[in-house]
Protein backbone atom coordinates (compact mmCIF):
# COMPACT_ATOMS: atom_id res chain seq x y z
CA UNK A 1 19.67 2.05 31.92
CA UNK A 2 20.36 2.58 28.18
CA UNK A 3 17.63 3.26 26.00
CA UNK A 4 18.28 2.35 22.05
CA UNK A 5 16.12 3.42 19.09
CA UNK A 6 15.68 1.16 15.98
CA UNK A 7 13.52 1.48 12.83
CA UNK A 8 10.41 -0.72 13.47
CA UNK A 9 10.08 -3.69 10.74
CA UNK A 10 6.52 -2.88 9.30
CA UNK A 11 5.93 -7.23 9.02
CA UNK A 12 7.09 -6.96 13.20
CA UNK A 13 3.49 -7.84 15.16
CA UNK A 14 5.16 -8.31 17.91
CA UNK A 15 6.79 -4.46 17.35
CA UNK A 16 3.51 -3.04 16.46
CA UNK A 17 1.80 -4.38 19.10
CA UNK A 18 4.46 -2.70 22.08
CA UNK A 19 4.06 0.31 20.23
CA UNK A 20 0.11 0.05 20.48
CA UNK A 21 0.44 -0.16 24.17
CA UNK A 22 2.66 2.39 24.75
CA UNK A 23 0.58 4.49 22.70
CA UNK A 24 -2.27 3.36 24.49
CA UNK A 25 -0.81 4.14 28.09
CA UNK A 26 0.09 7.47 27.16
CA UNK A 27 -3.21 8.72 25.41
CA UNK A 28 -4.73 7.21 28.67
CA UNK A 29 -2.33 9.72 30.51
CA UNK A 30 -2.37 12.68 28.94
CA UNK A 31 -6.40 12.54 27.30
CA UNK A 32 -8.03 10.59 29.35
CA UNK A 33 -11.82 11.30 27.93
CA UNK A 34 -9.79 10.14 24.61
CA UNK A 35 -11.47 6.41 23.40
CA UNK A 36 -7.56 3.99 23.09
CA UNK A 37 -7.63 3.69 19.07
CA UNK A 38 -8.68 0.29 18.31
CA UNK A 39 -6.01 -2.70 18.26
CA UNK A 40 -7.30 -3.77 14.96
CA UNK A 41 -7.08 -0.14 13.24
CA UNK A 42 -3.76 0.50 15.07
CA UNK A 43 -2.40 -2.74 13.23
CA UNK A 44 -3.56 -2.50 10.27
CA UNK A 45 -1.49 0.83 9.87
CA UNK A 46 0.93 -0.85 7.41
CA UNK A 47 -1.40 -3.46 5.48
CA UNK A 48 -3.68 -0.79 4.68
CA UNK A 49 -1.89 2.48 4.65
CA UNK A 50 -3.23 6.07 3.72
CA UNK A 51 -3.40 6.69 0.12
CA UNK A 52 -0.09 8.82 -1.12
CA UNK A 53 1.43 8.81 2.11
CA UNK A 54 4.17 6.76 3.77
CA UNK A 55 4.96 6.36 6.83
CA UNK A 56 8.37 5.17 8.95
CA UNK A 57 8.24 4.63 12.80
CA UNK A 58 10.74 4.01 15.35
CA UNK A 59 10.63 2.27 18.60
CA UNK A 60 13.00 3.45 21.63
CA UNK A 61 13.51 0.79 23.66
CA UNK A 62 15.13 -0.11 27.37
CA UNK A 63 15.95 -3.73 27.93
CA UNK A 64 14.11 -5.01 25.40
CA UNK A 65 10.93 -3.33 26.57
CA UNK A 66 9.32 -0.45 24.09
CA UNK A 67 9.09 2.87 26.16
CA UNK A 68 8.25 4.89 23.64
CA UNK A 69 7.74 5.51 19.76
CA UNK A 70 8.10 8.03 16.97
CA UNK A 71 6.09 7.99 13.38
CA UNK A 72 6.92 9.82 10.86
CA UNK A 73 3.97 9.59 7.96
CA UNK A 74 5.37 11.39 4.79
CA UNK A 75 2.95 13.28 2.30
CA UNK A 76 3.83 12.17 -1.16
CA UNK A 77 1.96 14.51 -3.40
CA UNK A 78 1.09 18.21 -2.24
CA UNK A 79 3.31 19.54 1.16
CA UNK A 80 6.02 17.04 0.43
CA UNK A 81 8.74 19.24 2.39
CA UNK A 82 6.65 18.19 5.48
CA UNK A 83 7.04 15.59 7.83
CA UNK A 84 4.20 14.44 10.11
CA UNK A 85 5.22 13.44 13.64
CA UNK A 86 3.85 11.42 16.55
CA UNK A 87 6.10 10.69 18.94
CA UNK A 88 5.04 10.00 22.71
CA UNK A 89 7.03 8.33 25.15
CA UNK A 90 5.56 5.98 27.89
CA UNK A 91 4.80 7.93 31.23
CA UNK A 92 6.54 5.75 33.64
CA UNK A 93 9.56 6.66 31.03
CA UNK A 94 9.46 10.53 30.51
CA UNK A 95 11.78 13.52 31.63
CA UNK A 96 14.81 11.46 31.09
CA UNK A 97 15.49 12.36 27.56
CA UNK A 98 13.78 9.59 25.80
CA UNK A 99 11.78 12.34 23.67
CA UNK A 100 15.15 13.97 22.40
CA UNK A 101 16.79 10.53 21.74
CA UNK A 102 13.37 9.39 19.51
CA UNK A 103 13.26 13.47 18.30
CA UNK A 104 16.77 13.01 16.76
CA UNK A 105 16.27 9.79 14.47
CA UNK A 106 13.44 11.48 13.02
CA UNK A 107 15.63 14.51 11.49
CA UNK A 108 17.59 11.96 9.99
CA UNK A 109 14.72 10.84 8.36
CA UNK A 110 13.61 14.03 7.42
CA UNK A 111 16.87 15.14 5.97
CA UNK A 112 16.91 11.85 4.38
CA UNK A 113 13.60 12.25 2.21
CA UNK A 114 14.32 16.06 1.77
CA UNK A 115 11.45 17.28 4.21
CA UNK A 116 11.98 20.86 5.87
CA UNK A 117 9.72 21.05 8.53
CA UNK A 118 7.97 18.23 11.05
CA UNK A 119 4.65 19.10 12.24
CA UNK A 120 3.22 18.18 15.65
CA UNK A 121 0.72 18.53 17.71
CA UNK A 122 0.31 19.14 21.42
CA UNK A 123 -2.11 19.70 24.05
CA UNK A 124 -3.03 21.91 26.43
CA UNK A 125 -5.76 23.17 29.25
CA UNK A 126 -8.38 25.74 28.76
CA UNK A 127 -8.82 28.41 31.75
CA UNK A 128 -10.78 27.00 33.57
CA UNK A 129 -11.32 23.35 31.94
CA UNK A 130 -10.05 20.29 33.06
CA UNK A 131 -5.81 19.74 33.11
CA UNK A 132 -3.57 18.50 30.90
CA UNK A 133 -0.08 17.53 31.09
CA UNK A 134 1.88 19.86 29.08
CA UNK A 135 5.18 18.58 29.44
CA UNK A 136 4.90 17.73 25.32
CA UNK A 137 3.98 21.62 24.73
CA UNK A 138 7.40 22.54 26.75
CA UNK A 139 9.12 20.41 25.12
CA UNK A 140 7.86 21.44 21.24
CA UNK A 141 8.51 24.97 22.74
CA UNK A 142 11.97 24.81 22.42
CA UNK A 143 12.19 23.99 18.86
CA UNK A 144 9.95 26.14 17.37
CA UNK A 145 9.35 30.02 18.68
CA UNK A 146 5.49 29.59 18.87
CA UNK A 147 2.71 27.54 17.41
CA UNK A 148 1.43 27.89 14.02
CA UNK A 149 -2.15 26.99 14.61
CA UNK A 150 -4.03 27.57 17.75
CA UNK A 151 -7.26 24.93 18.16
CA UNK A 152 -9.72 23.82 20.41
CA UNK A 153 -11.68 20.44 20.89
CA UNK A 154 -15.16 20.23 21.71
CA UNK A 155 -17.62 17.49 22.66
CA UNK A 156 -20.97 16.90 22.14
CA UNK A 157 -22.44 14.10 24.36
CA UNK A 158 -25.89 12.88 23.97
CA UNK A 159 -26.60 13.59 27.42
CA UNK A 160 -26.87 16.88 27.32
CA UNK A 161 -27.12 17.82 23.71
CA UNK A 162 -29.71 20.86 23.10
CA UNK A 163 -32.50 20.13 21.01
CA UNK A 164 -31.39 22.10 17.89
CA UNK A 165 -33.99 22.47 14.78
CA UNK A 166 -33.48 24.11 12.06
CA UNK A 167 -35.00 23.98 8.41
CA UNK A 168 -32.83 23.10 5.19
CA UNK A 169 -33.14 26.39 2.19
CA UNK A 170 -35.58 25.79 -0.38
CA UNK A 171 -34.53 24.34 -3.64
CA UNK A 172 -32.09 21.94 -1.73
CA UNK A 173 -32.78 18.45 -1.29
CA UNK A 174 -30.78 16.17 1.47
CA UNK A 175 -28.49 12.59 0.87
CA UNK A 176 -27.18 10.51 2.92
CA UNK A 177 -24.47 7.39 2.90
CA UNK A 178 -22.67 5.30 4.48
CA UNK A 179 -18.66 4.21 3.74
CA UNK A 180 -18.78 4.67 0.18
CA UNK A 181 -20.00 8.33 -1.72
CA UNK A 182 -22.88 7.49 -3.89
CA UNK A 183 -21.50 7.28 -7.64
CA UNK A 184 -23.84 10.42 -8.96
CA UNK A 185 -22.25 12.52 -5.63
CA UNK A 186 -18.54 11.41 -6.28
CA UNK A 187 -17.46 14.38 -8.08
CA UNK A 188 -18.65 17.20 -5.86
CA UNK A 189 -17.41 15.33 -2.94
CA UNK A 190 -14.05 16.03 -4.58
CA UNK A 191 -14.43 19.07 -5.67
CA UNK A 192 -15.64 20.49 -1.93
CA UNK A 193 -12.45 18.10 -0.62
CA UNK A 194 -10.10 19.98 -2.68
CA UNK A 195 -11.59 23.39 -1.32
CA UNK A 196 -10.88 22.55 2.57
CA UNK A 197 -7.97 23.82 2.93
CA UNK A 198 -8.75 26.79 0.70
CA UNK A 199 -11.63 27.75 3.39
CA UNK A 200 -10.23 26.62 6.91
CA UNK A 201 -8.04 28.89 9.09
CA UNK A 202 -4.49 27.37 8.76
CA UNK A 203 -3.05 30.21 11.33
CA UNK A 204 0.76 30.27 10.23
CA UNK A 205 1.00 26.90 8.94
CA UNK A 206 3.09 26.17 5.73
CA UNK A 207 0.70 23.93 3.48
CA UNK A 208 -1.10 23.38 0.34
CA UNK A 209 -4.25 22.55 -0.12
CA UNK A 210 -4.57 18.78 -1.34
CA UNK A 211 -6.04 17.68 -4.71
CA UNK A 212 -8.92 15.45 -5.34
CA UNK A 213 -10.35 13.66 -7.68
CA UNK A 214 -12.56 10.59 -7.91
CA UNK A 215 -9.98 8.25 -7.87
CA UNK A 216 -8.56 9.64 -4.74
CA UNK A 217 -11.84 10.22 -3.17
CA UNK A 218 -12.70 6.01 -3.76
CA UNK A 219 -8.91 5.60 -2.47
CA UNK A 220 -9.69 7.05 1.28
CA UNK A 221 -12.42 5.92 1.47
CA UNK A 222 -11.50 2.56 0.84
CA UNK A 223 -8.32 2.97 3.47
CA UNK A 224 -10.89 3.76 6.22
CA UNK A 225 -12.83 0.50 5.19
CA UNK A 226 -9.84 -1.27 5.33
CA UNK A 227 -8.88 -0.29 8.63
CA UNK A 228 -12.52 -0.57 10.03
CA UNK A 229 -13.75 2.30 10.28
CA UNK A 230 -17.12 3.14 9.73
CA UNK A 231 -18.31 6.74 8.52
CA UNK A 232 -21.65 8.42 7.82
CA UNK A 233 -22.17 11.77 5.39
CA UNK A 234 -25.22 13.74 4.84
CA UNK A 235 -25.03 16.34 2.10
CA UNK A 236 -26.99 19.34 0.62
CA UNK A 237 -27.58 19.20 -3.61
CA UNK A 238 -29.25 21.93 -5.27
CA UNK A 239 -32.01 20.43 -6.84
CA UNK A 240 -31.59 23.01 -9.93
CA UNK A 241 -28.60 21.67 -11.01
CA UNK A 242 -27.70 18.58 -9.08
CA UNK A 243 -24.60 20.45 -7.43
CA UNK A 244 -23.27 19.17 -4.20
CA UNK A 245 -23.43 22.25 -1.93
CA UNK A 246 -22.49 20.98 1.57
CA UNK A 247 -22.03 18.07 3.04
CA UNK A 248 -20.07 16.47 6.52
CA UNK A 249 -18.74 13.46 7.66
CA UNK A 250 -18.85 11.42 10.93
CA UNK A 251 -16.25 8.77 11.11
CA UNK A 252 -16.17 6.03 13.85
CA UNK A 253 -13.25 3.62 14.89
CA UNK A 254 -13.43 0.23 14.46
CA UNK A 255 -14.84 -1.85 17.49
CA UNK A 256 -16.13 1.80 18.87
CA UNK A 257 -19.70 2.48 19.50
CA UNK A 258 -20.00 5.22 22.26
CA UNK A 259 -17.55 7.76 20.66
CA UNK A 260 -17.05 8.96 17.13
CA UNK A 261 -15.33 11.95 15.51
CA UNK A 262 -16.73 14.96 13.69
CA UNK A 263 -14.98 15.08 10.21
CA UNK A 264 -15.16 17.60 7.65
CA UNK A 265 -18.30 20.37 7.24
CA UNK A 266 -17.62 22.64 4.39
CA UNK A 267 -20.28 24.83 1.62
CA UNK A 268 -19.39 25.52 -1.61
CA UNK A 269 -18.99 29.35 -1.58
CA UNK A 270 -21.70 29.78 -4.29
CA UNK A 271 -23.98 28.29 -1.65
CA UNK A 272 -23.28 30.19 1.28
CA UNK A 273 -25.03 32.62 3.33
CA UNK A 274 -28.44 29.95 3.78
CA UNK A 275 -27.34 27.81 7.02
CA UNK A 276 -26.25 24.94 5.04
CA UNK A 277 -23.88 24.05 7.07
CA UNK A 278 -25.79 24.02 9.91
CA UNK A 279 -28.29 21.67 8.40
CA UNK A 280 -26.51 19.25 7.15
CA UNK A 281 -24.43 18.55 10.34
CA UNK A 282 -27.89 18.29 12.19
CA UNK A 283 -29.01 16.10 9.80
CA UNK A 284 -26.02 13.86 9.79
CA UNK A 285 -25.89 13.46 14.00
CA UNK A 286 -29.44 12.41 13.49
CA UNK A 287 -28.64 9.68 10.76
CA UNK A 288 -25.76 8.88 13.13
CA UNK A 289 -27.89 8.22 15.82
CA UNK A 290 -30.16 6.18 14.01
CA UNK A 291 -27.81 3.57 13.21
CA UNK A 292 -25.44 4.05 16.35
CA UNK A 293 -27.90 3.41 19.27
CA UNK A 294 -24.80 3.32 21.68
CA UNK A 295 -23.14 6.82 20.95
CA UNK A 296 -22.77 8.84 23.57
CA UNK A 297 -19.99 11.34 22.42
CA UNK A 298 -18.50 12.80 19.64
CA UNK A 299 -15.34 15.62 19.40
CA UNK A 300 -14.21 17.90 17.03
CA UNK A 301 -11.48 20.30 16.80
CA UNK A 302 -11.99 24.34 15.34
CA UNK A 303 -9.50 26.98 14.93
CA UNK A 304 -9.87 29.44 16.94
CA UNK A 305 -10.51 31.75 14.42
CA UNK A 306 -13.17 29.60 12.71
CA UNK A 307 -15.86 31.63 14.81
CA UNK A 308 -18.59 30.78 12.29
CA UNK A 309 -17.92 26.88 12.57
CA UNK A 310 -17.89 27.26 16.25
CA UNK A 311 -20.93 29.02 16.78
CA UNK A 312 -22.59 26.25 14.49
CA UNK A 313 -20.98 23.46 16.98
CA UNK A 314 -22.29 25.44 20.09
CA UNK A 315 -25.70 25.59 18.72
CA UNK A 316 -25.50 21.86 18.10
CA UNK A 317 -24.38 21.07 22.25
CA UNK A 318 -20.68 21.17 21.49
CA UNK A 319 -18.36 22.62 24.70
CA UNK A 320 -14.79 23.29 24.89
CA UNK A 321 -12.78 20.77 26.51
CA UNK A 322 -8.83 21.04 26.15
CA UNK A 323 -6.85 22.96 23.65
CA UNK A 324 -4.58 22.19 21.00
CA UNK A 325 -1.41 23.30 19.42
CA UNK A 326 -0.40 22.34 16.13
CA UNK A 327 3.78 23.47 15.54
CA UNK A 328 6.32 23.40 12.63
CA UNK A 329 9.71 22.58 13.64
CA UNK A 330 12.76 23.48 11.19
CA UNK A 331 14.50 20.20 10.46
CA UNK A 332 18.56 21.28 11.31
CA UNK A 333 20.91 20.71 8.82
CA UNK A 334 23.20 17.50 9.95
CA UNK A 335 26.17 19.49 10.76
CA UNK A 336 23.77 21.96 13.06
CA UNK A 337 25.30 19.41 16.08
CA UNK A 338 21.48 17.93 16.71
């Protein structure tokens, strides 16, 4: 049968709702323990889109029926040669070249808006851990001579969580809110955003680290209101001089209760060195909990060379559980014959 690929109408419901269930079938497939994104969020991709990004998405389709997808979501202020890919094909549809086919369109978008590289992610198993399929890893393999950041994913589950203590430095006091930064916290939220990719292992990956201010602070956070999401944040501020000097974020979909994500833990580098970190991501899972009576898990993803972040995880109840590649593929030039 003949599979075609066309440029999905961002007004199409009807479009963005085959995509949503291809894209649920395959997370279902190839990470099972994964929660399906919620129908709502998944729709609301276009209404409500990230701040200084835009994004294009294809569907491939066979007799009218979507098989599988592509989205492209294009940085518009720092890494702007970069293109940001999901593509997954449906897997009653894979192996026959549906990938390629979807693969292709997207370097013509790519060469279109003058992006050099499309970044990807993939997964893989652990020794020892539970399988994945890791056809997508083969596939990315051939495009790219090796990946440019090596991750894994851990989970805590309330189930068998440890009972970790420990006791926030003195001259530090503790905040905490919900969905929106308090106004007097605003500008060292930005300023600690704006470090994060300054401090995290990026491996081999080409990027630059984003810039934040207030304004684009309130902007994400108002996307992820938008979209339903719900997110909690506990922070350390010296009480000398009012400086923000940790803080982390949990972020939940919308319609989810038993699963939520671990978002960003980072310390001002003024401020390291006194278990900050530690304490305000203990704090934060017990805020969580306190308003989230139904969670029962919650994943996050470390470089492996973040060994300080991961021993903080481990001493919280979080255990490996799949790995993750993250690749840069070089967009061909159009008369490469791709």
């Amino acid at each position: 049968m003949t599979v075609t690929v066309k440029a999905l109408d961002p007004t199409d419901a009807v479009g963005l709702k085959a995509w949503y269930d291809v894209q649920a079938a395959a997370s279902r497939h190839d990470v099972p323990d994964f929660p399906v994104e919620s129908l709502r969020r998944h729709m609301m991709r276009f209404a409500k889109p990230w701040p200084n990004m835009t994004e294009h998405a294809l569907l491939a389709l066979e007799d009218d029926a979507v098989v599988g997808f592509a989205s492209a979501t294009l940085p518009t202020l720092e890494n702007t040669g970069t293109l940001y890919l999901d593509l997954r094909v449906h897997p009653d549809h894979r192996r026959r070249g549906i990938g390629t086919q979807l693969l292709d369109e997207i370097y013509a978008i790519a060469r279109d808006q003058d992006r050099k590289l499309i970044e990807i992610q993939t997964t893989v198993s652990l020794p020892g851990g539970v399988v994945r399929d890791e056809a997508g890893s083969a596939f990315v393999s051939r495009l790219a001579n090796a990946p440019a950041l090596h991750e894994v994913r851990r989970r805590w589950s309330a189930d068998r969580a440890p009972a970790a203590t420990t006791q926030l430095a003195t001259g530090y006091s503790l905040i905490y809110w919900r969905d929106r930064s308090p106004d007097d916290v605003v500008d060292g939220i930005a300023a600690l955003d704006s470090r994060l990719l300054l401090d995290a292992p990026t491996g081999d990956l080409q990027v630059e680290p984003e810039k934040f201010d207030v304004e684009r602070v309130r902007a994400n956070e108002a996307s992820r209101r938008d979209r339903g999401d719900r997110f909690f944040c506990a922070a350390a501020r010296d009480d000398a001089t009012g400086v923000v000097a940790a803080y982390t974020m949990i972020s939940f979909d919308s319609g989810i209760d038993d699963h939520a994500w671990q978002q960003i833990t980072i310390v001002d580098p003024q401020h390291r060195g006194r278990r900050l970190g530690l304490a305000v991501k203990l704090a934060n899972h017990e805020y969580v909990r306190s308003h989230e009576p139904l969670l029962r898990d919650i994943d996050t993803w470390n470089a492996v060379s973040n060994t300080h972040m991961i021993a903080v995880n481990e001493q919280l109840g979080y255990r490996p559980v799949d790995a993750w590649q993250i690749w840069q593929i070089p967009v061909p030039s159009a008369n490469d014959g791709i």
